[in-house]
C-alpha atoms as a PDB file:
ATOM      1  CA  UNK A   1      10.712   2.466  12.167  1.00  0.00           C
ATOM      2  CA  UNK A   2       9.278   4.431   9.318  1.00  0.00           C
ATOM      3  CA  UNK A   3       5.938   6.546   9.789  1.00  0.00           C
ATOM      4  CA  UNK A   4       3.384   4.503   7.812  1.00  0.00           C
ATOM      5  CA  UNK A   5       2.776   6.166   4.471  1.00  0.00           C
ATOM      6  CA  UNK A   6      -0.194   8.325   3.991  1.00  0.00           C
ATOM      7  CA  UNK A   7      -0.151   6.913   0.302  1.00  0.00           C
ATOM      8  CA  UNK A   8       0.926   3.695  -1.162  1.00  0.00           C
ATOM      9  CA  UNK A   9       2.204   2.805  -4.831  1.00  0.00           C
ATOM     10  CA  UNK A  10       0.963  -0.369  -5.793  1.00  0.00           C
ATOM     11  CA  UNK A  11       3.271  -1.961  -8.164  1.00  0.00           C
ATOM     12  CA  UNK A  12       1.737  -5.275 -10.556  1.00  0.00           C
ATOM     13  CA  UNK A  13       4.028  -7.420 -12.425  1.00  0.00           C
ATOM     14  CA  UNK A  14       3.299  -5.067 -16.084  1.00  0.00           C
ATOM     15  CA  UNK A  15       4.598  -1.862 -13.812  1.00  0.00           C
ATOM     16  CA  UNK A  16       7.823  -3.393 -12.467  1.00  0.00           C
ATOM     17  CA  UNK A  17       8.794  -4.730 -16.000  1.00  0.00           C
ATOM     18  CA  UNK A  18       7.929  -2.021 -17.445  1.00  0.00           C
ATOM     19  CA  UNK A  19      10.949   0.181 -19.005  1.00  0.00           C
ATOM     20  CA  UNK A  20      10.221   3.592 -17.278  1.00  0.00           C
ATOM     21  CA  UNK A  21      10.081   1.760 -14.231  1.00  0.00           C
ATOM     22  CA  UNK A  22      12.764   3.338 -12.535  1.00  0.00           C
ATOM     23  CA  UNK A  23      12.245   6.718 -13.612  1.00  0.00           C
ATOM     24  CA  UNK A  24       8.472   6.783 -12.783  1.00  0.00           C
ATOM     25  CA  UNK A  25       9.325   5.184  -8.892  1.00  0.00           C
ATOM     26  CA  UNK A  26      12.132   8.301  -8.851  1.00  0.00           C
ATOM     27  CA  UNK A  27       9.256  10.812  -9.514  1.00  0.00           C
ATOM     28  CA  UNK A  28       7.127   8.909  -6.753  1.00  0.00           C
ATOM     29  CA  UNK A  29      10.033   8.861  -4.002  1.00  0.00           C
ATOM     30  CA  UNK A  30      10.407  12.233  -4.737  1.00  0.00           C
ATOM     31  CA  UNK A  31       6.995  12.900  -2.610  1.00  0.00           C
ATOM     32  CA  UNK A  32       9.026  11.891   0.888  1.00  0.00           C
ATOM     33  CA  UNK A  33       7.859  10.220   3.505  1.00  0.00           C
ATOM     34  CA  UNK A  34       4.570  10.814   2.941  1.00  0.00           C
ATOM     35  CA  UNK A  35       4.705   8.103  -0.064  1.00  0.00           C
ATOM     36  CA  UNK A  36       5.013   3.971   0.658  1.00  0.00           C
ATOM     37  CA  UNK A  37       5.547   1.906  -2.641  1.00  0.00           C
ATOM     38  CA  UNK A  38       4.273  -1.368  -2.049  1.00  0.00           C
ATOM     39  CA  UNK A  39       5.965  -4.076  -4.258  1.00  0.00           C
ATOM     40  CA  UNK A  40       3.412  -6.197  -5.489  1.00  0.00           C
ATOM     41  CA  UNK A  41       4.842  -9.136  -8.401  1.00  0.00           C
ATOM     42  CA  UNK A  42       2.910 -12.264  -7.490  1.00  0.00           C
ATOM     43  CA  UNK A  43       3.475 -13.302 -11.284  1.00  0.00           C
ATOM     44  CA  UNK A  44       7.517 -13.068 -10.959  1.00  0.00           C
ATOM     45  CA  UNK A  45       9.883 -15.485  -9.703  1.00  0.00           C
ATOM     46  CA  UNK A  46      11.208 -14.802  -6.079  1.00  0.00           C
ATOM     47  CA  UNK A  47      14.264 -13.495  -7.835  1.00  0.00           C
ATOM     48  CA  UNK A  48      12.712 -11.173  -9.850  1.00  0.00           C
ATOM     49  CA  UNK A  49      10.343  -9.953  -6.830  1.00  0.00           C
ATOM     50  CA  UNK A  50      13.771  -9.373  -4.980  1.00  0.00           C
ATOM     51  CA  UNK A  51      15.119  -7.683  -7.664  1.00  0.00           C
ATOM     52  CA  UNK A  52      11.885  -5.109  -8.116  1.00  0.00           C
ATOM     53  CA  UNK A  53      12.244  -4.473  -4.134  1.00  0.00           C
ATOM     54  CA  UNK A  54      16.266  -3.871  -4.121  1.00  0.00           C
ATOM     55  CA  UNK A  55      15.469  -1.378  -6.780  1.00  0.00           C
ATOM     56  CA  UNK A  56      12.512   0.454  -5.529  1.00  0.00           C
ATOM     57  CA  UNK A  57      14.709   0.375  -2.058  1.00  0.00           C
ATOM     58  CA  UNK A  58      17.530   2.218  -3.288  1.00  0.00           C
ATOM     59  CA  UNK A  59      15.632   4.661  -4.850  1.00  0.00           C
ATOM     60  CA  UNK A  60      13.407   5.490  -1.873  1.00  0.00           C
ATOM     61  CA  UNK A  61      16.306   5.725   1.088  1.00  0.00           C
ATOM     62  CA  UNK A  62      17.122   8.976  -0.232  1.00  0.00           C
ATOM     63  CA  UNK A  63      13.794  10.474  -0.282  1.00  0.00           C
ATOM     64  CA  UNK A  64      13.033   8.432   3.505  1.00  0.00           C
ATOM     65  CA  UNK A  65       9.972   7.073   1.157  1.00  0.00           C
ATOM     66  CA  UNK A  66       9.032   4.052   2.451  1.00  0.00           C
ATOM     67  CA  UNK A  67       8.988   0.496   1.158  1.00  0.00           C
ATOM     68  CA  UNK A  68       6.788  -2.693   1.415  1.00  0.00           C
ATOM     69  CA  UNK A  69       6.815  -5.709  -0.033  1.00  0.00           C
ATOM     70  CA  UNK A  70       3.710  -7.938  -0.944  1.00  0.00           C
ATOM     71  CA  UNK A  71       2.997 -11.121   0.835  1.00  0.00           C
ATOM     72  CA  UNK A  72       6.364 -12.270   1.675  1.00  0.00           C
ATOM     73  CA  UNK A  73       7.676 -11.455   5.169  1.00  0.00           C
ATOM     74  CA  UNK A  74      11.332 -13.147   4.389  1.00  0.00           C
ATOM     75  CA  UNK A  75      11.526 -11.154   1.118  1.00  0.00           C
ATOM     76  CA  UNK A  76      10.633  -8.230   3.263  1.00  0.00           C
ATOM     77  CA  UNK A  77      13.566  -8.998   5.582  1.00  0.00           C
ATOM     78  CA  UNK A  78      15.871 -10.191   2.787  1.00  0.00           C
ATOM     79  CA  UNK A  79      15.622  -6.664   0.978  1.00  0.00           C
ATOM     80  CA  UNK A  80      15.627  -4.693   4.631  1.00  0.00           C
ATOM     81  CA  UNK A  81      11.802  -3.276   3.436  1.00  0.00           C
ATOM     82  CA  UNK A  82      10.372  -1.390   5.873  1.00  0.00           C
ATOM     83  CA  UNK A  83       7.101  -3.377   5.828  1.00  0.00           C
ATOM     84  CA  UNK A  84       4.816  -6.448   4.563  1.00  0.00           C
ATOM     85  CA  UNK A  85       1.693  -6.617   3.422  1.00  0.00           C
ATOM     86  CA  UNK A  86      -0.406 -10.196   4.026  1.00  0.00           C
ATOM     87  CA  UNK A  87      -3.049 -11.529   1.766  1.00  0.00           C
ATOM     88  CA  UNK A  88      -5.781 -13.801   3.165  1.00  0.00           C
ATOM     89  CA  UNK A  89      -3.968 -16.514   2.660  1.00  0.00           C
ATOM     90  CA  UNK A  90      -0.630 -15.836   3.708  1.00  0.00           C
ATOM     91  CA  UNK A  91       1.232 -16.295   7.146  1.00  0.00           C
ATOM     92  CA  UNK A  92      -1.083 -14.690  10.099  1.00  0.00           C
ATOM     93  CA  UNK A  93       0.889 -11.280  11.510  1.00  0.00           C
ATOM     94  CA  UNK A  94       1.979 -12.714  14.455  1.00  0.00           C
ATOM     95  CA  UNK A  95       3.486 -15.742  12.410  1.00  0.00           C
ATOM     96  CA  UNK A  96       4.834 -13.176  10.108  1.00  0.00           C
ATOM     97  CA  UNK A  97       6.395 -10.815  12.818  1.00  0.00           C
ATOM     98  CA  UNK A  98       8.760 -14.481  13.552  1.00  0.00           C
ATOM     99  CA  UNK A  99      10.321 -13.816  10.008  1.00  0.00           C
ATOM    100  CA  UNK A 100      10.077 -10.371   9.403  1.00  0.00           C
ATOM    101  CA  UNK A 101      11.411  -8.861  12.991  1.00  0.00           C
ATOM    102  CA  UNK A 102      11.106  -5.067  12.727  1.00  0.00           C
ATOM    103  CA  UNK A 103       8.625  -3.278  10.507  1.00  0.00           C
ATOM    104  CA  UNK A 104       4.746  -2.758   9.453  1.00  0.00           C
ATOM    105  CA  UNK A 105       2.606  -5.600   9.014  1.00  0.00           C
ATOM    106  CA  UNK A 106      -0.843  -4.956   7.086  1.00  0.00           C
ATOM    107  CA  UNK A 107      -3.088  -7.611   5.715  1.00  0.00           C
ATOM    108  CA  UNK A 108      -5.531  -6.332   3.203  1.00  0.00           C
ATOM    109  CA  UNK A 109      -8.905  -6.920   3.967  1.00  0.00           C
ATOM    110  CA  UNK A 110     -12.417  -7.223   2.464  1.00  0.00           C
ATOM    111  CA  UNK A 111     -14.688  -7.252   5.293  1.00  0.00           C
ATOM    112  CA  UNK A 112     -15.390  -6.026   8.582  1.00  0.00           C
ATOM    113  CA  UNK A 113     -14.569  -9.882   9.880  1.00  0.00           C
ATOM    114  CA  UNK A 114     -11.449 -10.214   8.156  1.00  0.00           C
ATOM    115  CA  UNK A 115     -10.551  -6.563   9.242  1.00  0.00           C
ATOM    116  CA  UNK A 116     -11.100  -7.723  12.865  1.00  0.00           C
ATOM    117  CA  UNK A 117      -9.527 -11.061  12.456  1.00  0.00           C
ATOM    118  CA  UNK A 118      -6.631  -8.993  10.897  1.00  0.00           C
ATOM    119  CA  UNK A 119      -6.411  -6.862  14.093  1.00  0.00           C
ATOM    120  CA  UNK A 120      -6.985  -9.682  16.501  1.00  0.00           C
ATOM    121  CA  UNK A 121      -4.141 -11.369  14.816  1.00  0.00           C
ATOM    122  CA  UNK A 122      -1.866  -8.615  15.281  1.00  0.00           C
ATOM    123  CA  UNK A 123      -2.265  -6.785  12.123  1.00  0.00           C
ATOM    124  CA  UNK A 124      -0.368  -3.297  12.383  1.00  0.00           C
ATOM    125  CA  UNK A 125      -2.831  -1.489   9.609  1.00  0.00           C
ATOM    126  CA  UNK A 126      -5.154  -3.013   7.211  1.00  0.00           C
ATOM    127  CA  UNK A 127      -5.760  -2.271   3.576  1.00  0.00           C
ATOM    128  CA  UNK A 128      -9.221  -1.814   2.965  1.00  0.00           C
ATOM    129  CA  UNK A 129     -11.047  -2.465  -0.266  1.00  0.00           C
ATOM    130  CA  UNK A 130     -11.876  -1.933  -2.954  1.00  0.00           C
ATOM    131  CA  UNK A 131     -14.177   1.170  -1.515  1.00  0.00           C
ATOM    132  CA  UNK A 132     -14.688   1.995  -5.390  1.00  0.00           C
ATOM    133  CA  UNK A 133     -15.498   0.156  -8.816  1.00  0.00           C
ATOM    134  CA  UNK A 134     -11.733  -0.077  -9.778  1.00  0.00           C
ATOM    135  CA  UNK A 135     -10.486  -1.763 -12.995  1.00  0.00           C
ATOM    136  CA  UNK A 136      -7.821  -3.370 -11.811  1.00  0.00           C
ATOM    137  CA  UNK A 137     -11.070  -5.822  -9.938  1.00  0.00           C
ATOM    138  CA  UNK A 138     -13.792  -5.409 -12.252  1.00  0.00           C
ATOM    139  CA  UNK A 139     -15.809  -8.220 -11.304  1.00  0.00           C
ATOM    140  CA  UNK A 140     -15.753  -6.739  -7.373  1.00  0.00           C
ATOM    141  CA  UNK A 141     -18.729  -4.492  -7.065  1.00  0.00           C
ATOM    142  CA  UNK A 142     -17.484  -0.849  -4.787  1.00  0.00           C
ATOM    143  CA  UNK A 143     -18.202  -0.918  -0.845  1.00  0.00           C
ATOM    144  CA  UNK A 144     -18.572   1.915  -0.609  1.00  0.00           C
ATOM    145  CA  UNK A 145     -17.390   4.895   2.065  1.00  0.00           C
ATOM    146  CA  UNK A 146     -19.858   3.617   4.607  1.00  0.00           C
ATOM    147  CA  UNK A 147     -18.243   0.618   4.644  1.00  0.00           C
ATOM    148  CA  UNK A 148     -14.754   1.990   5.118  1.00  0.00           C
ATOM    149  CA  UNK A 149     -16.017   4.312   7.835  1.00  0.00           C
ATOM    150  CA  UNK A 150     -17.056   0.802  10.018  1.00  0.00           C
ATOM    151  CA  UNK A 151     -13.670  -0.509   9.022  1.00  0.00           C
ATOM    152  CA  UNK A 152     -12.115   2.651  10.368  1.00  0.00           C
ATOM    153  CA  UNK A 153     -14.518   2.171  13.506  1.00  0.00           C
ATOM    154  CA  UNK A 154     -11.939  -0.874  14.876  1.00  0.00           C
ATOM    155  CA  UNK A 155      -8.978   0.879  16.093  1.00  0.00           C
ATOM    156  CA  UNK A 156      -6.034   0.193  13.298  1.00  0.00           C
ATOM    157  CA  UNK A 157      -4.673   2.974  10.702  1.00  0.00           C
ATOM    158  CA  UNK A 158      -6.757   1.884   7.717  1.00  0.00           C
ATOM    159  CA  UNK A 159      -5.168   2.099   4.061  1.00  0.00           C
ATOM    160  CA  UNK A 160      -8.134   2.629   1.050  1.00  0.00           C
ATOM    161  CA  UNK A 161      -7.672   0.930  -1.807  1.00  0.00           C
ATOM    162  CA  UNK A 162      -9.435   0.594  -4.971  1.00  0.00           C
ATOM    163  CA  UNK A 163     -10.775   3.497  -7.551  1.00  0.00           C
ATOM    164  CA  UNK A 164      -8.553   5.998  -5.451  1.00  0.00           C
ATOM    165  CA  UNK A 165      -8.437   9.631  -7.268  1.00  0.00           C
ATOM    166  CA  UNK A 166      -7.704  13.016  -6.100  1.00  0.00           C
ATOM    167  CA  UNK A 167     -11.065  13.647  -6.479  1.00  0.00           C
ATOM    168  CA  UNK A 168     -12.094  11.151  -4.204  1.00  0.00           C
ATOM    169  CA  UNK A 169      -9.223  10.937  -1.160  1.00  0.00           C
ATOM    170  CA  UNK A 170     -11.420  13.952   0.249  1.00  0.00           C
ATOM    171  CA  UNK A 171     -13.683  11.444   1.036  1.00  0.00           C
ATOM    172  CA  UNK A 172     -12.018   8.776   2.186  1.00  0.00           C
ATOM    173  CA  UNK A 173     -10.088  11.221   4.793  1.00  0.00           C
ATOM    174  CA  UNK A 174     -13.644  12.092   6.000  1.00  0.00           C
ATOM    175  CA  UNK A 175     -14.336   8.744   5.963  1.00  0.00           C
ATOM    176  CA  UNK A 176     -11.375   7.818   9.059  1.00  0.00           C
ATOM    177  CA  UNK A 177      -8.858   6.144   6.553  1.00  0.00           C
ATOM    178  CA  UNK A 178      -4.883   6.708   7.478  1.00  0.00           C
ATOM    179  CA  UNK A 179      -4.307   7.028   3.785  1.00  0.00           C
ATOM    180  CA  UNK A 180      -4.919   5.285   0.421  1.00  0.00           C
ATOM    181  CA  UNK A 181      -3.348   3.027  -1.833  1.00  0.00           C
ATOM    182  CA  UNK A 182      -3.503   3.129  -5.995  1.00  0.00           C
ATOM    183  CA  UNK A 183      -1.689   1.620  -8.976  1.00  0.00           C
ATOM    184  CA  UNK A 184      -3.309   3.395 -12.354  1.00  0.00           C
ATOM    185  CA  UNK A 185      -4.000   6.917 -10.114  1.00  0.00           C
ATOM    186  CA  UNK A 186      -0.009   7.120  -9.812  1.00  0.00           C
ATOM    187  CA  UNK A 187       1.742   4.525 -12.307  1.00  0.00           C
ATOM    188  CA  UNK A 188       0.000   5.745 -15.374  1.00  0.00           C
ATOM    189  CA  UNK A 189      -0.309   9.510 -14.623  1.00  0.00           C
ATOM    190  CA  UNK A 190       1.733  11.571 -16.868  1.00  0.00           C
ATOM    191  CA  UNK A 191       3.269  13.006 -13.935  1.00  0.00           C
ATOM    192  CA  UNK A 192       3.030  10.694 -10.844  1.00  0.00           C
ATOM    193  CA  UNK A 193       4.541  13.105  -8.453  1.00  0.00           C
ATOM    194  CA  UNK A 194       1.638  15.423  -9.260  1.00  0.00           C
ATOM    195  CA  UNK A 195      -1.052  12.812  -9.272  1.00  0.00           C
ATOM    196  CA  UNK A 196       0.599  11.406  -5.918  1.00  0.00           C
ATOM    197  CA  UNK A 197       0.716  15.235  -4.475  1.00  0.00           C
ATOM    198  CA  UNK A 198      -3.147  15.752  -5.532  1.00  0.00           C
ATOM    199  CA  UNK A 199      -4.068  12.391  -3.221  1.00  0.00           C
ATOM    200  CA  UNK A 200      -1.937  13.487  -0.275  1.00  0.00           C
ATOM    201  CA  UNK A 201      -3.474  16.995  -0.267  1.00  0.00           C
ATOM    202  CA  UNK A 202      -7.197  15.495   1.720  1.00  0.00           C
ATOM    203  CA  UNK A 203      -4.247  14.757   4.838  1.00  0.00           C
ATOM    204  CA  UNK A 204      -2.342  17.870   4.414  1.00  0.00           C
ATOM    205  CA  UNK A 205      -1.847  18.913   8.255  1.00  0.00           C
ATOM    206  CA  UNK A 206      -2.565  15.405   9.652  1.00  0.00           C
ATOM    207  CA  UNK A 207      -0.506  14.274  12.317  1.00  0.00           C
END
């Protein structure tokens, strides 16, 4: 099994449509396995979703970047991803871990009880958010790096999520977190694979 990223790509529908697609997950890959993209299409057909995945897939097994997929533990097995990530209302880890055989299991979180459920449950890591205002949640008010330091208290490799910046994965390293997760931070940077590079530098020399 793959180490579990220090930093996760979070695809949306718009990014995996979009034309540069391809070229932009290339410059991401490029990072090694430091860098997870995390296929996230809840808008697109299950055919389209496998399609995203296959592609992100074959451009990442060069680079040994590693790849999840969002929510679905058969797509995850399907595309041979080397995790899943659970909503809240998806299949509990252990049900999960019947489908998807081999690989990470995370379930994002947005608590302390669902973090601990989560882990109970058999949760792998958890992704933990949104720690800052972010405006891909607007209506969500920041909880702050307090709050992700008691989330990073329970004993799992904890994934931030949610107004992640270089400026600000200093703190979140401080904070306990295994890594963070964005979407704008890395899909909209002019050049991703410095924006993504600028993140990972807060766990440069973290084993």
């Amino acid at each position: 099994m793959r180490p579990l990223p220090r930093l996760l790509a979070v695809t949306t529908d718009a990014v995996c449509r979009s034309p540069d697609f391809s070229e932009r997950t290339a410059a991401l890959v490029r990072i090694g396995p430091a860098l997870g993209v995390l296929v996230r299409a809840p808008g697109s057909p299950t055919a389209e979703q496998a399609s995203f995945a296959e592609r992100v897939t074959a451009l990442a097994r060069p680079a040994e970047a590693t790849v999840l997929v969002h929510g679905r533990p058969d797509l995850a097995r399907a595309v041979d991803a080397d995790g899943v990530q659970l909503r809240q209302d998806d299949l509990a880890p252990a049900d999960a871990r019947r489908v998807f055989l081999s690989g990470w299991i995370g379930v994002a979180i947005h608590s302390r009880a669902e973090a601990a459920a989560a882990i109970e449950a058999g949760a792998d890591f958890v992704v933990a958010g949104n720690v800052f205002e972010t405006s891909s949640h607007p209506a969500r008010p920041a909880r702050g790096v307090g709050w992700l330091t008691e989330i990073c208290s329970l004993g799992r490799p904890v994934i931030a999520i949610g107004g992640v910046t270089p400026d600000r994965a200093a703190e979140l390293q401080r904070a306990g977190a295994w890594g963070a997760a964005a979407i704008s931070a890395l899909w909209e940077a002019p050049d991703p694979t410095a924006a993504g590079l600028g993140i990972l530098t807060a766990w440069n020399g973290t084993t």
